[in-house]
PDB file of N, CA and C in Angstrom:
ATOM      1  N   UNK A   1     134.218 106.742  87.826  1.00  0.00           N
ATOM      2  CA  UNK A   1     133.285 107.402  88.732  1.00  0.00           C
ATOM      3  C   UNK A   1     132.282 106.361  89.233  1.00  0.00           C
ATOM      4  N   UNK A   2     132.171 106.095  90.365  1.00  0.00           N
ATOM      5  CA  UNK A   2     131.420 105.105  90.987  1.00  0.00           C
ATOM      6  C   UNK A   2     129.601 105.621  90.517  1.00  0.00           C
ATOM      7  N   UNK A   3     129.103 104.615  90.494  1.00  0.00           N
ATOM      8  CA  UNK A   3     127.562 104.867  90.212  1.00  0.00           C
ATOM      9  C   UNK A   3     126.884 105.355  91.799  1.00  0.00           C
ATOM     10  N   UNK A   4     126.158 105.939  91.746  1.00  0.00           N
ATOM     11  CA  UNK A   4     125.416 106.513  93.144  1.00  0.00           C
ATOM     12  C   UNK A   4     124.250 105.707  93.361  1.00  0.00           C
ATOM     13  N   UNK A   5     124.186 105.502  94.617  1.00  0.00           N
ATOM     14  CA  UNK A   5     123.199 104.322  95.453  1.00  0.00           C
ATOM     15  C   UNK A   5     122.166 104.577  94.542  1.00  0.00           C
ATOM     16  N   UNK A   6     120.995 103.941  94.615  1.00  0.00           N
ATOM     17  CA  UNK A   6     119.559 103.631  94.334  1.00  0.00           C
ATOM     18  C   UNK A   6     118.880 104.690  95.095  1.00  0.00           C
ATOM     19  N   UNK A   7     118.113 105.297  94.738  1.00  0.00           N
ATOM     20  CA  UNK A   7     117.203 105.968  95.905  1.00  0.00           C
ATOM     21  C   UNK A   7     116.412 104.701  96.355  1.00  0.00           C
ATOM     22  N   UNK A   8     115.897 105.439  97.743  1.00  0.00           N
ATOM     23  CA  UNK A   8     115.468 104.543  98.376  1.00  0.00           C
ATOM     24  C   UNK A   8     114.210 104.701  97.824  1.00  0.00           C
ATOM     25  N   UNK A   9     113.090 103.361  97.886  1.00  0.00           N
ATOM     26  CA  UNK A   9     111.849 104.102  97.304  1.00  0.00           C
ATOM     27  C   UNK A   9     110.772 104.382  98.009  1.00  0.00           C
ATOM     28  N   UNK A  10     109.622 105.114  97.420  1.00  0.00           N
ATOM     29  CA  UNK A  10     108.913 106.436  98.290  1.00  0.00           C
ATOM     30  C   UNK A  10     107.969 105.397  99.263  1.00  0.00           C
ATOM     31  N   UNK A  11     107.721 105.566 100.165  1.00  0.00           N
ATOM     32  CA  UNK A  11     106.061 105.071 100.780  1.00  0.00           C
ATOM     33  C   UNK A  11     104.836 105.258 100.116  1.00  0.00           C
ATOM     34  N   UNK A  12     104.145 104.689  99.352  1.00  0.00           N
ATOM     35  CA  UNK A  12     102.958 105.565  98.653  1.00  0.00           C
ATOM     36  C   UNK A  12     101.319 104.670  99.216  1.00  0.00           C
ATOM     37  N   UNK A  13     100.155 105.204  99.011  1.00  0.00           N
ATOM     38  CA  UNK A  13      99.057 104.807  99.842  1.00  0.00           C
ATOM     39  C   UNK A  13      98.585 105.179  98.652  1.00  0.00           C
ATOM     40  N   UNK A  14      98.101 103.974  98.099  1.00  0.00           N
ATOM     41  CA  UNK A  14      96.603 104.296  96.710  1.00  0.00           C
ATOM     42  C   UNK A  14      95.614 104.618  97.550  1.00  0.00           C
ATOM     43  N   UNK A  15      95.076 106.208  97.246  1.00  0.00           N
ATOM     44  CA  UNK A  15      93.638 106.019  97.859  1.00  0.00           C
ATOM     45  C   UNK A  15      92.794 105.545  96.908  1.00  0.00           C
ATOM     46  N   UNK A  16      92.697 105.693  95.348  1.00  0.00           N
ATOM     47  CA  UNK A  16      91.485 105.618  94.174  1.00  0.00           C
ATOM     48  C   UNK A  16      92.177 105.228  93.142  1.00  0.00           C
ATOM     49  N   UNK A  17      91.788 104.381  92.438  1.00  0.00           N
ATOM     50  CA  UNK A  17      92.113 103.567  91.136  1.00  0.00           C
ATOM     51  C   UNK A  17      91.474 103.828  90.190  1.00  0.00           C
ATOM     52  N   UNK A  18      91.016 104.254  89.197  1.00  0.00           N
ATOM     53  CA  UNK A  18      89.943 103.574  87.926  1.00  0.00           C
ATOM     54  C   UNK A  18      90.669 103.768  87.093  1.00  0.00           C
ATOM     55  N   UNK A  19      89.948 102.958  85.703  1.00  0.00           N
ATOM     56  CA  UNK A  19      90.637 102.769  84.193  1.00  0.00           C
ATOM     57  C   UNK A  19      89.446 103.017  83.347  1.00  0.00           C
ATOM     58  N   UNK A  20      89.981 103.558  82.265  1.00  0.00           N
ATOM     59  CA  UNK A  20      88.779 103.891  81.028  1.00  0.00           C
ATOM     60  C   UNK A  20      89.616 103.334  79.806  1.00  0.00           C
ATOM     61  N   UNK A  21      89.137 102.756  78.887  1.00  0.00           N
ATOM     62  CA  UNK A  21      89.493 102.662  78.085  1.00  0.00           C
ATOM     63  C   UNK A  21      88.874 103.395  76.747  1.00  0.00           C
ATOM     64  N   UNK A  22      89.666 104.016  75.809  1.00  0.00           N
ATOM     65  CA  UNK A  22      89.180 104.565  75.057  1.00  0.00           C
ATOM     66  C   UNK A  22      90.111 104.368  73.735  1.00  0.00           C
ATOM     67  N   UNK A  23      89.398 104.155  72.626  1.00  0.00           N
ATOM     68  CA  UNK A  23      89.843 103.438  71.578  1.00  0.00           C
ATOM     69  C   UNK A  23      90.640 102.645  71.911  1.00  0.00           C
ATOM     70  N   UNK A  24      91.814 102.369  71.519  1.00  0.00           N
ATOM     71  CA  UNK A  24      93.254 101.387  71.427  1.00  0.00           C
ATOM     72  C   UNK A  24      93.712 101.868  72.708  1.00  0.00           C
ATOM     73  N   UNK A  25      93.836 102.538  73.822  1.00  0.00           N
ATOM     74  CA  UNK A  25      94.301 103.314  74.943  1.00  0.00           C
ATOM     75  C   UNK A  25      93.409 102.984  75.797  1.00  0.00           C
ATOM     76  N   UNK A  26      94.163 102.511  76.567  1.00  0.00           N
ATOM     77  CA  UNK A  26      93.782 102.211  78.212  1.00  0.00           C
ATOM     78  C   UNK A  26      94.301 103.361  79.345  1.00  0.00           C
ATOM     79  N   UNK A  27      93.637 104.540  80.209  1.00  0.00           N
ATOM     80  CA  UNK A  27      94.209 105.144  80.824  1.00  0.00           C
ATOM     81  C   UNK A  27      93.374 104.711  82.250  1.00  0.00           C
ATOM     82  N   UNK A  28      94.896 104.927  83.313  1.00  0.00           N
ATOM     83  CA  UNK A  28      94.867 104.444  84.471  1.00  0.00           C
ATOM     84  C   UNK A  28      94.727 105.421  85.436  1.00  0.00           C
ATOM     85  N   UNK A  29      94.230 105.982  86.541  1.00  0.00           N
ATOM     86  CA  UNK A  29      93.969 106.975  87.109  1.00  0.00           C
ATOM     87  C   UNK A  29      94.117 106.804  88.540  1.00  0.00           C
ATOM     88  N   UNK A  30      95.557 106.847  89.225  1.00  0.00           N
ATOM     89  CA  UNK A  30      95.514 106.438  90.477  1.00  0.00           C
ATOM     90  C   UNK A  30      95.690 107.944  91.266  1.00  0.00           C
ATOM     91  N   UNK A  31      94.702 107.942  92.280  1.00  0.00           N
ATOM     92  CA  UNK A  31      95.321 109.209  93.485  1.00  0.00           C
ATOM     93  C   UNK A  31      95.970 108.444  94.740  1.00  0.00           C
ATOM     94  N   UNK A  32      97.423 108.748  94.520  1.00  0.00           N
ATOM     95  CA  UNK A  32      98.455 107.901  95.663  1.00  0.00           C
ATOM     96  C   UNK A  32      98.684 109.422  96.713  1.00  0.00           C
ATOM     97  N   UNK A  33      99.194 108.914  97.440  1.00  0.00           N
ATOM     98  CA  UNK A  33      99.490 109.774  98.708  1.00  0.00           C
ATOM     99  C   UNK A  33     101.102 109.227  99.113  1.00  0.00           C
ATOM    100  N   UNK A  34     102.366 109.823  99.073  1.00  0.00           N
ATOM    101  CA  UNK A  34     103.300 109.853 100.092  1.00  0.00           C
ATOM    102  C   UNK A  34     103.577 110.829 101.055  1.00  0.00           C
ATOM    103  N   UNK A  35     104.653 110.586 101.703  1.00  0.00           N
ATOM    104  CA  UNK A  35     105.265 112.067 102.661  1.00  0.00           C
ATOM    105  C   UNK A  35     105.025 113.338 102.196  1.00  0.00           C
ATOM    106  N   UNK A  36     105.455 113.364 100.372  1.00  0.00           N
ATOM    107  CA  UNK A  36     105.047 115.016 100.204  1.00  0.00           C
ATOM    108  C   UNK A  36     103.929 115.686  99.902  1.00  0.00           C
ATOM    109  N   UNK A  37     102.729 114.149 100.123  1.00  0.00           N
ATOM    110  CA  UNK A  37     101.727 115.155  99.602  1.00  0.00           C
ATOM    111  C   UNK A  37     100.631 113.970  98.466  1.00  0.00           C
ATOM    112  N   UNK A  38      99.212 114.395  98.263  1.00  0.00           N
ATOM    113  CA  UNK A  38      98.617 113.540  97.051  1.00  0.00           C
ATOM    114  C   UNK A  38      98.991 113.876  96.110  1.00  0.00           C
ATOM    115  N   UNK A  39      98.732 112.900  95.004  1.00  0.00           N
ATOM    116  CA  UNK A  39      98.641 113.427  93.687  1.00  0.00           C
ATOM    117  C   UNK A  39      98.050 112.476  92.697  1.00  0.00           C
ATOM    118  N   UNK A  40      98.362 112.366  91.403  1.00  0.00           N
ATOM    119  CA  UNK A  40      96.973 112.025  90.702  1.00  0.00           C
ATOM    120  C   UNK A  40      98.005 111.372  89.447  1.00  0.00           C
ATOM    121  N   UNK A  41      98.380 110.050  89.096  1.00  0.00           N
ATOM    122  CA  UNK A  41      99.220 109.425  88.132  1.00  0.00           C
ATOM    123  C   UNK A  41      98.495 109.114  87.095  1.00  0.00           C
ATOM    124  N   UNK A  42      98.423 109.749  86.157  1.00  0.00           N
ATOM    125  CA  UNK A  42      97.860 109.152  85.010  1.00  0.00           C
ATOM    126  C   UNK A  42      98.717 108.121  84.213  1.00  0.00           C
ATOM    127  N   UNK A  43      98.255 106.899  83.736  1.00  0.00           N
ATOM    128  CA  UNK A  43      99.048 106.325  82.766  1.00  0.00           C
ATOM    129  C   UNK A  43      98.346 105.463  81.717  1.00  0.00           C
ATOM    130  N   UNK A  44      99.217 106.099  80.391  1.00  0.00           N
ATOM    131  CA  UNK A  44      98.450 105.871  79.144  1.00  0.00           C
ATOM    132  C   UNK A  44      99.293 104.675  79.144  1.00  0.00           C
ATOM    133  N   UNK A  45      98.200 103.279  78.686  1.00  0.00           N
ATOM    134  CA  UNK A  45      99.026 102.050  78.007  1.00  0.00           C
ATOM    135  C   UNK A  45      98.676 101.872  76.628  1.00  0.00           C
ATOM    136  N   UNK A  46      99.384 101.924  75.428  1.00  0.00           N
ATOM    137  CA  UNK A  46      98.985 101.390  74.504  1.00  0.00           C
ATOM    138  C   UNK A  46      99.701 100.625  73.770  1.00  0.00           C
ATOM    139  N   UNK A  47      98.765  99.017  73.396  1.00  0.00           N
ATOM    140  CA  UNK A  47      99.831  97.561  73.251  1.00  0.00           C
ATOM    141  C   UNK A  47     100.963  97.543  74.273  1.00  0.00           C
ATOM    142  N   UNK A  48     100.905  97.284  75.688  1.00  0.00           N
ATOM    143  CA  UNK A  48     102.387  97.478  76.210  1.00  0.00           C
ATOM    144  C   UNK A  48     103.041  98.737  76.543  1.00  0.00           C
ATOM    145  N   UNK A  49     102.976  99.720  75.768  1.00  0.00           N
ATOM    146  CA  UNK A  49     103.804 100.981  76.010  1.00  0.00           C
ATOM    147  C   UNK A  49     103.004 101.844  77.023  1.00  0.00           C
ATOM    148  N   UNK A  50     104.147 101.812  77.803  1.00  0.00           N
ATOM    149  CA  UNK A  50     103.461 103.214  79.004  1.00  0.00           C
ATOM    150  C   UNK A  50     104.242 104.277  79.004  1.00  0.00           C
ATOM    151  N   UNK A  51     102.950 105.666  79.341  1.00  0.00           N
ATOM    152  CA  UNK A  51     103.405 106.627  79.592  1.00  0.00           C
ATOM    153  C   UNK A  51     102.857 107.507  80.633  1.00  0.00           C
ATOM    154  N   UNK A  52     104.041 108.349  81.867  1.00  0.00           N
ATOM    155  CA  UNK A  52     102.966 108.414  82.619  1.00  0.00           C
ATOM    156  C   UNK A  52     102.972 109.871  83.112  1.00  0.00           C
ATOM    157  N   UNK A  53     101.863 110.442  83.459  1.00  0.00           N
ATOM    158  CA  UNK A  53     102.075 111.927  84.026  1.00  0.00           C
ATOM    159  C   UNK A  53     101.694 112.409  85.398  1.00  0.00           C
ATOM    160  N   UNK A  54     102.302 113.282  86.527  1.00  0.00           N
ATOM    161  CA  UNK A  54     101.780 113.220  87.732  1.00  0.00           C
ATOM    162  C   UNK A  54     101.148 114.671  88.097  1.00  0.00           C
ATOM    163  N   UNK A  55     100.235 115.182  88.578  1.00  0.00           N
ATOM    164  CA  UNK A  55      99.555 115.994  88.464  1.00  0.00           C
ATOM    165  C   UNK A  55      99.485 116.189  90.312  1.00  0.00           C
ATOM    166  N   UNK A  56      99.998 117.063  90.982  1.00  0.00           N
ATOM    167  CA  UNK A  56     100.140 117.279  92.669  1.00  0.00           C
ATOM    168  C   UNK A  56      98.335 117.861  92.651  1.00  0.00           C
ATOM    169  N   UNK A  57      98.121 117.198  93.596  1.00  0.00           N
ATOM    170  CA  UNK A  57      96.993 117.420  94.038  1.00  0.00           C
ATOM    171  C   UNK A  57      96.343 118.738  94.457  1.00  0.00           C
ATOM    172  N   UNK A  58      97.274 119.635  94.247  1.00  0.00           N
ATOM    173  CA  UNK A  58      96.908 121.228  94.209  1.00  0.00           C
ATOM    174  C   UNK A  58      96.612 121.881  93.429  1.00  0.00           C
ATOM    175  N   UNK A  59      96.765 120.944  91.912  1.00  0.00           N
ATOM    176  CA  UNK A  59      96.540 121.523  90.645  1.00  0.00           C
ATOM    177  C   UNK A  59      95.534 120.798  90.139  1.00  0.00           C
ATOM    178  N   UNK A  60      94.714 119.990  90.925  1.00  0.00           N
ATOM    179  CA  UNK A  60      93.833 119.251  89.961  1.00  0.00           C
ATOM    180  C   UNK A  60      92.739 119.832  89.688  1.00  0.00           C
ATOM    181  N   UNK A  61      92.248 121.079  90.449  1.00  0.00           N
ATOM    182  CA  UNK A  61      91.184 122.132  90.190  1.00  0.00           C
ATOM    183  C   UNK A  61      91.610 122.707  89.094  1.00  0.00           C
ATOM    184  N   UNK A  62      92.448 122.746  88.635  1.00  0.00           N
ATOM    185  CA  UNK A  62      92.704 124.085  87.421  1.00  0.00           C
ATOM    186  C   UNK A  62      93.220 122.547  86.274  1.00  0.00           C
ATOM    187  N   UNK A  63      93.347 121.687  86.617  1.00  0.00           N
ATOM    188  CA  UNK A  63      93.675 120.333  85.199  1.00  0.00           C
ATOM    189  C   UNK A  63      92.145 120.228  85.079  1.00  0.00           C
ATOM    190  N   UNK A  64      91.087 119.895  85.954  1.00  0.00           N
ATOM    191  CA  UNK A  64      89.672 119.800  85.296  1.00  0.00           C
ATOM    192  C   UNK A  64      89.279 120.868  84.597  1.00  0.00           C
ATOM    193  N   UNK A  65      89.603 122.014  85.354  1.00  0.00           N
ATOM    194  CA  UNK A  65      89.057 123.456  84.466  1.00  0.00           C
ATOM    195  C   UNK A  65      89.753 122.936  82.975  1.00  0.00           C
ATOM    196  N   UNK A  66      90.901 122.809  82.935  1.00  0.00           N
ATOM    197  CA  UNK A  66      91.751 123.123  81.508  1.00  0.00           C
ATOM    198  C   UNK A  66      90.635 121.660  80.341  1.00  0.00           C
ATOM    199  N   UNK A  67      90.740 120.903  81.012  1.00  0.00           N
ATOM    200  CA  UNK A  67      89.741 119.408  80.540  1.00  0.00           C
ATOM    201  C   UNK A  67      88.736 119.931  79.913  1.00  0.00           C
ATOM    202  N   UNK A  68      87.968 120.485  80.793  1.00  0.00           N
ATOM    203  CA  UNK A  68      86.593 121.157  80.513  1.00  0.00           C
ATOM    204  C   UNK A  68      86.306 122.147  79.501  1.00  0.00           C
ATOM    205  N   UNK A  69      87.227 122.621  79.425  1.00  0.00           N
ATOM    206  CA  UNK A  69      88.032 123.537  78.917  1.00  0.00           C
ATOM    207  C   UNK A  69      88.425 123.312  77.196  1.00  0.00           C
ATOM    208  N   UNK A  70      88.529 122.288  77.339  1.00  0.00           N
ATOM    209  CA  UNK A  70      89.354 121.903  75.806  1.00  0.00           C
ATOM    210  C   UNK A  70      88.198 120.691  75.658  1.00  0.00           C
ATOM    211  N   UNK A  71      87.555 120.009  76.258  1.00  0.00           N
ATOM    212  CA  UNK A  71      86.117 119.480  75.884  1.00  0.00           C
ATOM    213  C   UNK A  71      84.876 120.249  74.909  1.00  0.00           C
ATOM    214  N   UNK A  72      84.673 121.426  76.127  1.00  0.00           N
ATOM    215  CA  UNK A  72      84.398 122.179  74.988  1.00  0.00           C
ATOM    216  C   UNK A  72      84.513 123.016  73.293  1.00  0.00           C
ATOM    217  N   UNK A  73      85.674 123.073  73.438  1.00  0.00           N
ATOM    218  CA  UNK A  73      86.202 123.782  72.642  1.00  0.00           C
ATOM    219  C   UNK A  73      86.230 122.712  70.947  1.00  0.00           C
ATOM    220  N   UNK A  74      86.452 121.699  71.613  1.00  0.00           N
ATOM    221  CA  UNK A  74      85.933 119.999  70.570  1.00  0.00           C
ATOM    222  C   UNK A  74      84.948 120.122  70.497  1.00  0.00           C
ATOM    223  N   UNK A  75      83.642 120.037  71.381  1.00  0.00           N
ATOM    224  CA  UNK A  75      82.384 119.871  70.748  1.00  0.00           C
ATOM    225  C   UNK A  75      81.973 121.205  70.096  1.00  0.00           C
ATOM    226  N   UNK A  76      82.498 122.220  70.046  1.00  0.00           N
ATOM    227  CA  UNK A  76      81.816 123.620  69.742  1.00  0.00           C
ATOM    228  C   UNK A  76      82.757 123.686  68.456  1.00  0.00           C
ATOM    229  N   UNK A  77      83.710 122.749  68.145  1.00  0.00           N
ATOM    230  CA  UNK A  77      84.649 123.298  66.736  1.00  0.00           C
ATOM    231  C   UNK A  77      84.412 122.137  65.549  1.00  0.00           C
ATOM    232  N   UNK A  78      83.808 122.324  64.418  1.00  0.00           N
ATOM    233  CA  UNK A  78      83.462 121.148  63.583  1.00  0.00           C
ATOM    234  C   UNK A  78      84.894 120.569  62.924  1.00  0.00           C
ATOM    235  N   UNK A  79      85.151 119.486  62.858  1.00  0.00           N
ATOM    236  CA  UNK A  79      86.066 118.496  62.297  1.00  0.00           C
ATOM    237  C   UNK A  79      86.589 119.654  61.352  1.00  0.00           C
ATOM    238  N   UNK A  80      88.127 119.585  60.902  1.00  0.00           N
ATOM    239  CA  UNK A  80      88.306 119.816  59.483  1.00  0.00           C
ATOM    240  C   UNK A  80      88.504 119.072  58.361  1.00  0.00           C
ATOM    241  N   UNK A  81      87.921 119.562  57.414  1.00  0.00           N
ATOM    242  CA  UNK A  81      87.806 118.281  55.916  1.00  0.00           C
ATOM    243  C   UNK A  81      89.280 118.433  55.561  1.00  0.00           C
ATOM    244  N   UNK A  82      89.547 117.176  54.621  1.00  0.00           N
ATOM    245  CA  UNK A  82      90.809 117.588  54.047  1.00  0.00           C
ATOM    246  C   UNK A  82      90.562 116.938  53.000  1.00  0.00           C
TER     247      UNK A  82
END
């Protein structure tokens, strides 16, 4: 069975970049734009290893809610001992 072409690859336009680093984890925060639309690439590096997640720019009102969301829910819940 013959292997199937390469896709061709997308056009993309970084509008915004930043990086935070937090503990051992470096996360990368680009909002790119192609043909179908913005969206929002997160990517975790740690030592080398990446991982990455894309979030369409229609959902990023309800990913901050959920953030905010589970921010709270950390500062309002005390550690458990073990």
């Amino acid at each position: 069975m013959p292997n199937p072409a390469p896709k061709p690859p997308v056009n993309e336009t970084t509008l915004r970049s930043d990086k935070i680093q937090i503990e051992r984890k470096t996360f990368v925060f680009t909002l790119k734009e192609n043909p179908r639309g913005r969206f929002l690439r997160i990517t975790e590096d740690v030592s080398g290893r990446r991982d990455t997640i894309i979030i369409p720019a229609p959902g990023l009102a309800d990913f901050r809610k959920m953030i905010e969301a589970m921010e709270k829910t950390s500062a309002e819940t005390p550690p458990q001992q073990e």
